[in-house]
N, C-alpha and C. Protein backbone atom coordinates (compact mmCIF):
# COMPACT_ATOMS: atom_id res chain seq x y z
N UNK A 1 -9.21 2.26 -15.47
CA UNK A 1 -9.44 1.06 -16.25
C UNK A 1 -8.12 0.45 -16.69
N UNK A 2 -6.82 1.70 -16.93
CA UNK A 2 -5.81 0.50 -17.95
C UNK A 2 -5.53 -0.47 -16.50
N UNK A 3 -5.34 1.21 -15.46
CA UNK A 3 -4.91 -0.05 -14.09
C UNK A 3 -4.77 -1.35 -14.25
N UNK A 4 -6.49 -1.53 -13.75
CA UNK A 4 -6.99 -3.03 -13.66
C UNK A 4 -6.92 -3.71 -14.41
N UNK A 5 -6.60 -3.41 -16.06
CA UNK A 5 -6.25 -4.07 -17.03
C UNK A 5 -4.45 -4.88 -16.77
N UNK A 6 -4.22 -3.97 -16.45
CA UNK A 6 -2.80 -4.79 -15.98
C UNK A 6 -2.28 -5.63 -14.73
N UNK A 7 -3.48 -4.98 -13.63
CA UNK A 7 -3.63 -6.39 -12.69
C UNK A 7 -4.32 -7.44 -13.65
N UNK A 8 -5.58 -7.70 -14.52
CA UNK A 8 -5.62 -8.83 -15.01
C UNK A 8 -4.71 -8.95 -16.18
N UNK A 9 -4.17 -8.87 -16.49
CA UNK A 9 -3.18 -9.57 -17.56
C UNK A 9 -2.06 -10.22 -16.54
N UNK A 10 -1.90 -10.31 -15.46
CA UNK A 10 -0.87 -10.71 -14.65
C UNK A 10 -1.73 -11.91 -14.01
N UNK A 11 -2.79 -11.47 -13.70
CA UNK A 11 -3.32 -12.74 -13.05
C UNK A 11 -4.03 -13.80 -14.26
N UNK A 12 -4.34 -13.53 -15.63
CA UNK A 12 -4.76 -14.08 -16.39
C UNK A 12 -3.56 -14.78 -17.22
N UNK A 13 -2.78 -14.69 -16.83
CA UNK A 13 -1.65 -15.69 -17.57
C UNK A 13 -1.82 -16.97 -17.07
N UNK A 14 -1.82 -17.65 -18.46
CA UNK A 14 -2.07 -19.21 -18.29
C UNK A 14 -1.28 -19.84 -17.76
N UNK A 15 -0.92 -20.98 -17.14
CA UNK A 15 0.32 -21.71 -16.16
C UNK A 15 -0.32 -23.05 -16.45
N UNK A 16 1.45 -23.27 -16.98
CA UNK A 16 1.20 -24.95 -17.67
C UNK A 16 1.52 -25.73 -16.54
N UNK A 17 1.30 -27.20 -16.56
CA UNK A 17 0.75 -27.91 -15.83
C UNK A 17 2.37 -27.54 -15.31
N UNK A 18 2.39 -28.33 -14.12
CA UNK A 18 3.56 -28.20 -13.15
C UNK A 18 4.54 -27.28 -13.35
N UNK A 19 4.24 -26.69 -13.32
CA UNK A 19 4.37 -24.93 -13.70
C UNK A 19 5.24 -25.28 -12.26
N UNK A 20 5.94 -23.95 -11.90
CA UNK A 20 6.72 -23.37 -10.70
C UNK A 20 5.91 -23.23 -9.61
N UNK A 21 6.04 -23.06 -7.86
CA UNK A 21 5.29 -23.45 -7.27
C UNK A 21 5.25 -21.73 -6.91
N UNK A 22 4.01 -21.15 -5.61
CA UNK A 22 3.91 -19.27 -5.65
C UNK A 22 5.43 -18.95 -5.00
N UNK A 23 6.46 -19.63 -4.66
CA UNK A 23 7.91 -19.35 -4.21
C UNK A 23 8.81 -19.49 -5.11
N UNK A 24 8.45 -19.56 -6.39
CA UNK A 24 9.84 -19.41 -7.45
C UNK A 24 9.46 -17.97 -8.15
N UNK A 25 10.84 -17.97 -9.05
CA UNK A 25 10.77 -16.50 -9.51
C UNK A 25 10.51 -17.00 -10.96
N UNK A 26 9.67 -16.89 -12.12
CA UNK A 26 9.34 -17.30 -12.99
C UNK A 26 9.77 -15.60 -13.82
N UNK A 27 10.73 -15.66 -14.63
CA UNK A 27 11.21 -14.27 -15.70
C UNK A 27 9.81 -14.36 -16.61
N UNK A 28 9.88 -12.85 -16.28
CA UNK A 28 8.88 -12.21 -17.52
C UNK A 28 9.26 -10.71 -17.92
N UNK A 29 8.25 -10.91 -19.02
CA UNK A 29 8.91 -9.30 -19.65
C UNK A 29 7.22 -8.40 -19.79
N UNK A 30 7.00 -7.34 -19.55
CA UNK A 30 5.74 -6.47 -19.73
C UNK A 30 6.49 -5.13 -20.97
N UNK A 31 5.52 -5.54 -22.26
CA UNK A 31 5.76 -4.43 -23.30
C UNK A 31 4.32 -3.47 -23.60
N UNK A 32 5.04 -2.37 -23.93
CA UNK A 32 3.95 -1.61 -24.37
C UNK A 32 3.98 -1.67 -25.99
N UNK A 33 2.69 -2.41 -26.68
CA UNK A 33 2.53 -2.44 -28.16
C UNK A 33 1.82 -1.19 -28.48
N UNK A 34 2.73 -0.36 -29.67
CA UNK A 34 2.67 0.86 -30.44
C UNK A 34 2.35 0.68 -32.13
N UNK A 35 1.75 0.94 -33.33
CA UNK A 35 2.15 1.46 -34.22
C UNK A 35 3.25 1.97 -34.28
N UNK A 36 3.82 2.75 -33.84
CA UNK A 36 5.33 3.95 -34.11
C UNK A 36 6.27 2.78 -34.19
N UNK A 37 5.95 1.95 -33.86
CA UNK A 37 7.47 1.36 -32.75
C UNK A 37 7.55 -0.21 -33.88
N UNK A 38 6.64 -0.54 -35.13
CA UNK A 38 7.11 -1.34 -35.88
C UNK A 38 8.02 -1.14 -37.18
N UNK A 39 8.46 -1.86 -37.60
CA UNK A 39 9.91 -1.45 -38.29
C UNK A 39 10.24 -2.37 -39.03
N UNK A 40 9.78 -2.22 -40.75
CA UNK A 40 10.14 -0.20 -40.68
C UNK A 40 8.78 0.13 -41.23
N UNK A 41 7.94 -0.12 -41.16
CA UNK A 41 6.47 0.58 -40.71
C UNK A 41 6.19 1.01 -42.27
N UNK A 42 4.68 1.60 -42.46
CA UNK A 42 4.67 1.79 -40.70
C UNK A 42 3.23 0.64 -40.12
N UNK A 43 3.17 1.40 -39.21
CA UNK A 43 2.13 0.88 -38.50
C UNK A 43 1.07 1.27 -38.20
N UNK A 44 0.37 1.08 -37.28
CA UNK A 44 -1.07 1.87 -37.47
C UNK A 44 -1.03 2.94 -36.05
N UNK A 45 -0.98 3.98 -37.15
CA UNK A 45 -0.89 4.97 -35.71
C UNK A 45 -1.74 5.26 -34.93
N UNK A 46 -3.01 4.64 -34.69
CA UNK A 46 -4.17 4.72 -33.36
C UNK A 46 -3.67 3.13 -32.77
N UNK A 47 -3.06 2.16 -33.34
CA UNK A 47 -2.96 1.13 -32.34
C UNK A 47 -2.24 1.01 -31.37
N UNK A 48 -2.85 0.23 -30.55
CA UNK A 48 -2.09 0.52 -28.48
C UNK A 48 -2.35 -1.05 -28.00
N UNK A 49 -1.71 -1.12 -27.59
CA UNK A 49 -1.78 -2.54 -26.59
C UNK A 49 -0.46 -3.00 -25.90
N UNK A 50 -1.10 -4.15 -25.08
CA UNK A 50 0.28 -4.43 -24.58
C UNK A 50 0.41 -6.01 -24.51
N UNK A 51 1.74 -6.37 -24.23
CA UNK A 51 2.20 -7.70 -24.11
C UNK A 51 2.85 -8.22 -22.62
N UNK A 52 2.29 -9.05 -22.26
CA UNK A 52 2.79 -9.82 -20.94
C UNK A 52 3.38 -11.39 -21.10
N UNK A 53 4.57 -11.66 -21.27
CA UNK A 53 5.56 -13.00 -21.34
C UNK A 53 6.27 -13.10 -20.32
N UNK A 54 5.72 -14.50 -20.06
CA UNK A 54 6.57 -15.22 -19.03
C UNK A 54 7.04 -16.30 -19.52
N UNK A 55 8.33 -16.78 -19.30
CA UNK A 55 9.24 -17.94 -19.68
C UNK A 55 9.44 -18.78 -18.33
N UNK A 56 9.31 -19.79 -18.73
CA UNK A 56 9.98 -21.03 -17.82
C UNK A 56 11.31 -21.97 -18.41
N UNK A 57 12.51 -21.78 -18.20
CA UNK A 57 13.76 -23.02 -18.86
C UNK A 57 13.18 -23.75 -17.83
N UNK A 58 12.91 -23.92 -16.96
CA UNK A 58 12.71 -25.57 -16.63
C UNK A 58 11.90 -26.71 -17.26
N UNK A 59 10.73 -25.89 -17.97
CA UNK A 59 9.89 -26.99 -18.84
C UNK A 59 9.84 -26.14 -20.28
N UNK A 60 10.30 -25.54 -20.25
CA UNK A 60 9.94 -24.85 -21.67
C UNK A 60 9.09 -23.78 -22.44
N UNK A 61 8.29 -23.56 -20.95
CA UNK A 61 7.26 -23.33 -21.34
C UNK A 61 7.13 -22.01 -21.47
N UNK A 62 5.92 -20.97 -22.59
CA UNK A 62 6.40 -19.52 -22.85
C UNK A 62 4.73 -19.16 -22.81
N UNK A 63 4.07 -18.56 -22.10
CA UNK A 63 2.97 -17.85 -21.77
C UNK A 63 2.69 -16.86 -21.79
N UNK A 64 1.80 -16.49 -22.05
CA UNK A 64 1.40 -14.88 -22.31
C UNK A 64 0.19 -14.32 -22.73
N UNK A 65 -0.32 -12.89 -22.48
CA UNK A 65 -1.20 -12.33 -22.50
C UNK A 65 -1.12 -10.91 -23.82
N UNK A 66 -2.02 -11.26 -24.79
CA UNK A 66 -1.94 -9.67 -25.28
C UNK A 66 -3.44 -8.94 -25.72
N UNK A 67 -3.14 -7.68 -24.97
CA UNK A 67 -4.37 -6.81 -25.30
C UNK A 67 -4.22 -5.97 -26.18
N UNK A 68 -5.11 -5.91 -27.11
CA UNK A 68 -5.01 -4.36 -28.58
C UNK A 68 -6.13 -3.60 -28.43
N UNK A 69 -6.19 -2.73 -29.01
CA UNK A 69 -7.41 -1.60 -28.94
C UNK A 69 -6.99 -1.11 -30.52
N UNK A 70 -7.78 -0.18 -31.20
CA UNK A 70 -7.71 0.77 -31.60
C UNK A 70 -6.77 0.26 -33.06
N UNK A 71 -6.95 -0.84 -33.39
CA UNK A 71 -6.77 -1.58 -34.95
C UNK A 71 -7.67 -2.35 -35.32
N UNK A 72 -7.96 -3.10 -36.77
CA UNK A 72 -8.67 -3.96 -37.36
C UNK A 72 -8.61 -4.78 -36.63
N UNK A 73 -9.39 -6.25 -36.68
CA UNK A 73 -9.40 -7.05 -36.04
C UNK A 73 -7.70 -8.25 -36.52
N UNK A 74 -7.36 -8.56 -35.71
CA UNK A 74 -6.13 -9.00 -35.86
C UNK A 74 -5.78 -10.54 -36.24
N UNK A 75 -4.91 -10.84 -37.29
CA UNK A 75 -4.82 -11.82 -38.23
C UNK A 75 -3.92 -12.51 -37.60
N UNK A 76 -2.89 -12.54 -36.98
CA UNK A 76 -2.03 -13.01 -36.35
C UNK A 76 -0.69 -12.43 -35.46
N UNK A 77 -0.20 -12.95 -34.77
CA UNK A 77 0.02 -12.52 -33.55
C UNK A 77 2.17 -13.43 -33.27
N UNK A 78 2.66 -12.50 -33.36
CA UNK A 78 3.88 -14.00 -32.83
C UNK A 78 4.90 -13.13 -32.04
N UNK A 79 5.74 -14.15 -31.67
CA UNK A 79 7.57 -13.62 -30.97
C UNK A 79 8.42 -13.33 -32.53
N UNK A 80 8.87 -12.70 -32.46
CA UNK A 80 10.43 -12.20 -33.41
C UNK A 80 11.32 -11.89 -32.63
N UNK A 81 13.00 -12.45 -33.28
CA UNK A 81 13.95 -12.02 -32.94
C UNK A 81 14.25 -11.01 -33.22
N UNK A 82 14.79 -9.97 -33.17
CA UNK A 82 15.59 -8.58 -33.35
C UNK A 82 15.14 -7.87 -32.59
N UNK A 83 16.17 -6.83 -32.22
CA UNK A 83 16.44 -5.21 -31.64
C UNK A 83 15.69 -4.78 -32.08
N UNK A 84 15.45 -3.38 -31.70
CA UNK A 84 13.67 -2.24 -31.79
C UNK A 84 14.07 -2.23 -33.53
N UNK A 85 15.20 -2.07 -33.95
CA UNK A 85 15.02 -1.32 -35.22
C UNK A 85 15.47 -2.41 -36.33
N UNK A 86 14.90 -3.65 -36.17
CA UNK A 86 15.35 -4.55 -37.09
C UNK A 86 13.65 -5.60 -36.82
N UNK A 87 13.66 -5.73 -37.90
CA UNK A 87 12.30 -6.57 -38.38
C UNK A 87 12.78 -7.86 -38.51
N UNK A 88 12.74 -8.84 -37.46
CA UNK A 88 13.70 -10.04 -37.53
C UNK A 88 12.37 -10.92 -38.32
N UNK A 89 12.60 -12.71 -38.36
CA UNK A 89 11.74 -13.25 -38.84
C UNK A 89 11.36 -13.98 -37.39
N UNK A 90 9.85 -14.48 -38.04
CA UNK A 90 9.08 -15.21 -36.35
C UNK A 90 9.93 -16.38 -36.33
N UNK A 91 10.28 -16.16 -34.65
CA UNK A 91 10.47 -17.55 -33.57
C UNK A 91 8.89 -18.37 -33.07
N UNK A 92 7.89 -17.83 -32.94
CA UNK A 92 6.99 -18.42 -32.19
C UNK A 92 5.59 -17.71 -32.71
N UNK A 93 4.71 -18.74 -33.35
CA UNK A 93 3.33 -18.04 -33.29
C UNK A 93 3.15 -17.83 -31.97
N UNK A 94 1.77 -17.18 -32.11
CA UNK A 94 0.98 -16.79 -31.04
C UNK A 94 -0.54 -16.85 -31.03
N UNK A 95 -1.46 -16.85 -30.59
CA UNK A 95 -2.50 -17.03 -30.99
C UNK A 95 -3.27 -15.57 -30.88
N UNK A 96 -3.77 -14.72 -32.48
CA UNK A 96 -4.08 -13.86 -32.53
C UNK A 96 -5.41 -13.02 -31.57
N UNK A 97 -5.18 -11.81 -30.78
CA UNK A 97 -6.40 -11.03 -30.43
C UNK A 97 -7.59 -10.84 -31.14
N UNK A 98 -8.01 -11.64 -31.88
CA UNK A 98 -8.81 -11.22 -32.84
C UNK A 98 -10.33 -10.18 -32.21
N UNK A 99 -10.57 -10.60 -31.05
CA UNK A 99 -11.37 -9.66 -30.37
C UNK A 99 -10.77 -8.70 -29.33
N UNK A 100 -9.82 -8.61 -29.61
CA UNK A 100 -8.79 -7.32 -28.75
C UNK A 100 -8.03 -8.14 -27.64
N UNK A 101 -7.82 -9.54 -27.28
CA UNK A 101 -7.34 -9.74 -25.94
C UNK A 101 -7.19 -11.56 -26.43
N UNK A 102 -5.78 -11.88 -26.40
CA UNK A 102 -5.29 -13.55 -26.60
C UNK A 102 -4.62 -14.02 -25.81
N UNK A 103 -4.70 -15.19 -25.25
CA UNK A 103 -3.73 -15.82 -24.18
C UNK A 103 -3.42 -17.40 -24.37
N UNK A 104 -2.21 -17.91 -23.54
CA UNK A 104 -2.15 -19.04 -23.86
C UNK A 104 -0.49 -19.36 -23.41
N UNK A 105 -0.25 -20.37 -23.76
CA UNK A 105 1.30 -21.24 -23.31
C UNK A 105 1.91 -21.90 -24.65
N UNK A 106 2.89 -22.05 -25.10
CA UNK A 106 3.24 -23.01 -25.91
C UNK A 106 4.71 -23.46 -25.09
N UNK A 107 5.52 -24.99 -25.80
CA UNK A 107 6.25 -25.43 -25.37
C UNK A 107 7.23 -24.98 -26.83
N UNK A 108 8.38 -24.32 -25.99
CA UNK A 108 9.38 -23.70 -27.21
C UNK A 108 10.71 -23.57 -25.77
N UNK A 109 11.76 -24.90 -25.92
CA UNK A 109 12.91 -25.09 -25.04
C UNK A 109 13.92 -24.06 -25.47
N UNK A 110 14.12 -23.82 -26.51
CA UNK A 110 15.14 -22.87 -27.36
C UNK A 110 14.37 -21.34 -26.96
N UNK A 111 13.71 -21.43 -27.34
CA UNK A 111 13.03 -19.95 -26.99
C UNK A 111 12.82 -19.58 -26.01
N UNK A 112 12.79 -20.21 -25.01
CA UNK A 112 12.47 -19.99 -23.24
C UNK A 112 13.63 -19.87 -23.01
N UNK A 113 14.53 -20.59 -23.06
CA UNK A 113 16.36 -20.48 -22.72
C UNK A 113 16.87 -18.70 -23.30
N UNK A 114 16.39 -18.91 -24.70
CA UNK A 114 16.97 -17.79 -25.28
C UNK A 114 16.36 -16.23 -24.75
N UNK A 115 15.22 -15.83 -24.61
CA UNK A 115 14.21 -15.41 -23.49
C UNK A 115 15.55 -15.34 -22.68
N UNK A 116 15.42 -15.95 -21.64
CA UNK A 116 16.31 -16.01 -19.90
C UNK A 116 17.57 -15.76 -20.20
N UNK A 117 18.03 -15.30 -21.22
CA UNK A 117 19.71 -15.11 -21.61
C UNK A 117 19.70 -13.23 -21.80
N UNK A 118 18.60 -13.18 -23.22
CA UNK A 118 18.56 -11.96 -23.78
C UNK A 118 17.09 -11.56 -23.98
N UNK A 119 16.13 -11.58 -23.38
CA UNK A 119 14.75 -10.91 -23.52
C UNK A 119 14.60 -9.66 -25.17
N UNK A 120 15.88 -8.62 -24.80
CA UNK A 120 15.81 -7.77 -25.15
C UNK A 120 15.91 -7.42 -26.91
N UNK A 121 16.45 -8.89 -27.30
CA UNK A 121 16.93 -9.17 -28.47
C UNK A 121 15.33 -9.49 -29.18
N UNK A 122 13.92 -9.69 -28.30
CA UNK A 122 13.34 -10.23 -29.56
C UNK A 122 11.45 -9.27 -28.94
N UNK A 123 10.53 -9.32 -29.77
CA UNK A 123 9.64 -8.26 -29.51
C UNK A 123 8.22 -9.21 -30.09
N UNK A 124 7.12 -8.69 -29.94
CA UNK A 124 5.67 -9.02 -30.11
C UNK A 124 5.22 -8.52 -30.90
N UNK A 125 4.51 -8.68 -32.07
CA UNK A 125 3.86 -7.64 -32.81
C UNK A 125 2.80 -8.68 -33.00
N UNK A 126 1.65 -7.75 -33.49
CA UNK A 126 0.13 -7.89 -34.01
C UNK A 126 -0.16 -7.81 -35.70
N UNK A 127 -0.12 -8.75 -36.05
CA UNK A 127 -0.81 -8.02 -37.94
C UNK A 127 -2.50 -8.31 -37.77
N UNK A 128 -2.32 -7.38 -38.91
CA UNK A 128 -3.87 -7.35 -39.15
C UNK A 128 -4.30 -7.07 -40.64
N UNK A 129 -5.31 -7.33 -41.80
CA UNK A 129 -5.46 -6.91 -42.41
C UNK A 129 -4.88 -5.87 -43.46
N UNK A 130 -4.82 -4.48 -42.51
CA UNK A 130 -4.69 -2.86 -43.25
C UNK A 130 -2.76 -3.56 -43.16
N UNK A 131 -2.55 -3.67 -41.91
CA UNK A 131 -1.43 -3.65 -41.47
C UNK A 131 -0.84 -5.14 -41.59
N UNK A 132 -0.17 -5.90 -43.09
CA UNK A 132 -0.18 -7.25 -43.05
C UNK A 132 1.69 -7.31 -42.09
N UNK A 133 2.13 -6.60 -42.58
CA UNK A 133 3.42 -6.44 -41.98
C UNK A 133 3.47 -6.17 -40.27
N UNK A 134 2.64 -5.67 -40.02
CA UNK A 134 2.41 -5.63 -38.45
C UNK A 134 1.68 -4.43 -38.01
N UNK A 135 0.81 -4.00 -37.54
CA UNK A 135 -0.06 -2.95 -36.75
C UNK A 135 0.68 -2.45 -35.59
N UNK A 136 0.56 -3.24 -34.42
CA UNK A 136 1.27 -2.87 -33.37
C UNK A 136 2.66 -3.94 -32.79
N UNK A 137 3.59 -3.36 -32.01
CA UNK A 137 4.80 -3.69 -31.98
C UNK A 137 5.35 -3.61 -30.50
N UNK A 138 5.58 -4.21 -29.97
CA UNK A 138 6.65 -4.26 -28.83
C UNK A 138 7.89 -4.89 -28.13
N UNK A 139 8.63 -4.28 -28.12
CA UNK A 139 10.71 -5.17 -27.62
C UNK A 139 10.07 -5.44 -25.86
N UNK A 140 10.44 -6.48 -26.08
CA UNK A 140 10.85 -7.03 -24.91
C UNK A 140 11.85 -6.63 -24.11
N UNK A 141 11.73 -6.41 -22.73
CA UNK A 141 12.70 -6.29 -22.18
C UNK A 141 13.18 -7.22 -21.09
């Protein structure tokens, strides 16, 4: 099951209109979202999910897929800047999993550029309720 869960999160990513054609290389990053891994926590240690971002600098555009399991139902959802062990502040809502699974595109030129420079500098997390500071967590790579 996660298998196929991760063939569809690849094929379920949204693509904004004149998007790249199936011969360009469009950067993305695939995270695994943890409890352990928010900071400085904690977090919810049964939550699991994951994050799928793709960036475009040619239009701006920042897309993505996230699946949760195994937390409250989830309040909101965004991009942050910082390294694994720094709790930066949000660059980008997101539109929350509230039934375990959110997708969608926004237009963010600074953030798609910054993305295609340093991925690694910024991460995904989930809040929820129990967990207002964040439930589950994942760095981009």
């Amino acid at each position: 099951m996660a298998a196929s869960l991760g063939v569809v999160a690849v094929l379920a990513v949204p693509t904004a209109a004149g998007a790249h054609s199936s011969t360009d290389f469009v950067p993305f990053s695939f995270t695994r979202l943890t409890g352990a891994a928010e900071v400085p926590g904690p977090g919810d240690p049964d939550g699991r999910g994951f994050a799928f971002v793709r960036w475009d600098t040619d239009d701006g555009t920042i897309c993505y897929n996230i699946f949760v399991r195994r937390i409250a139902p989830a309040t909101a959802a965004h991009i942050h800047v910082g390294d694994e062990n720094t709790a930066g502040p949000v660059v980008q809502g997101l539109d929350a999993p509230t039934d375990g699974y959110s997708s969608g595109c926004v237009d963010n030129d600074a953030l798609a550029a910054a993305l295609d420079a340093n991925p690694g500098n910024y991460y995904v997390n989930v809040h929820n309720a129990e967990y207002p500071a964040g439930a589950v967590r994942g760095q981009l790579d």
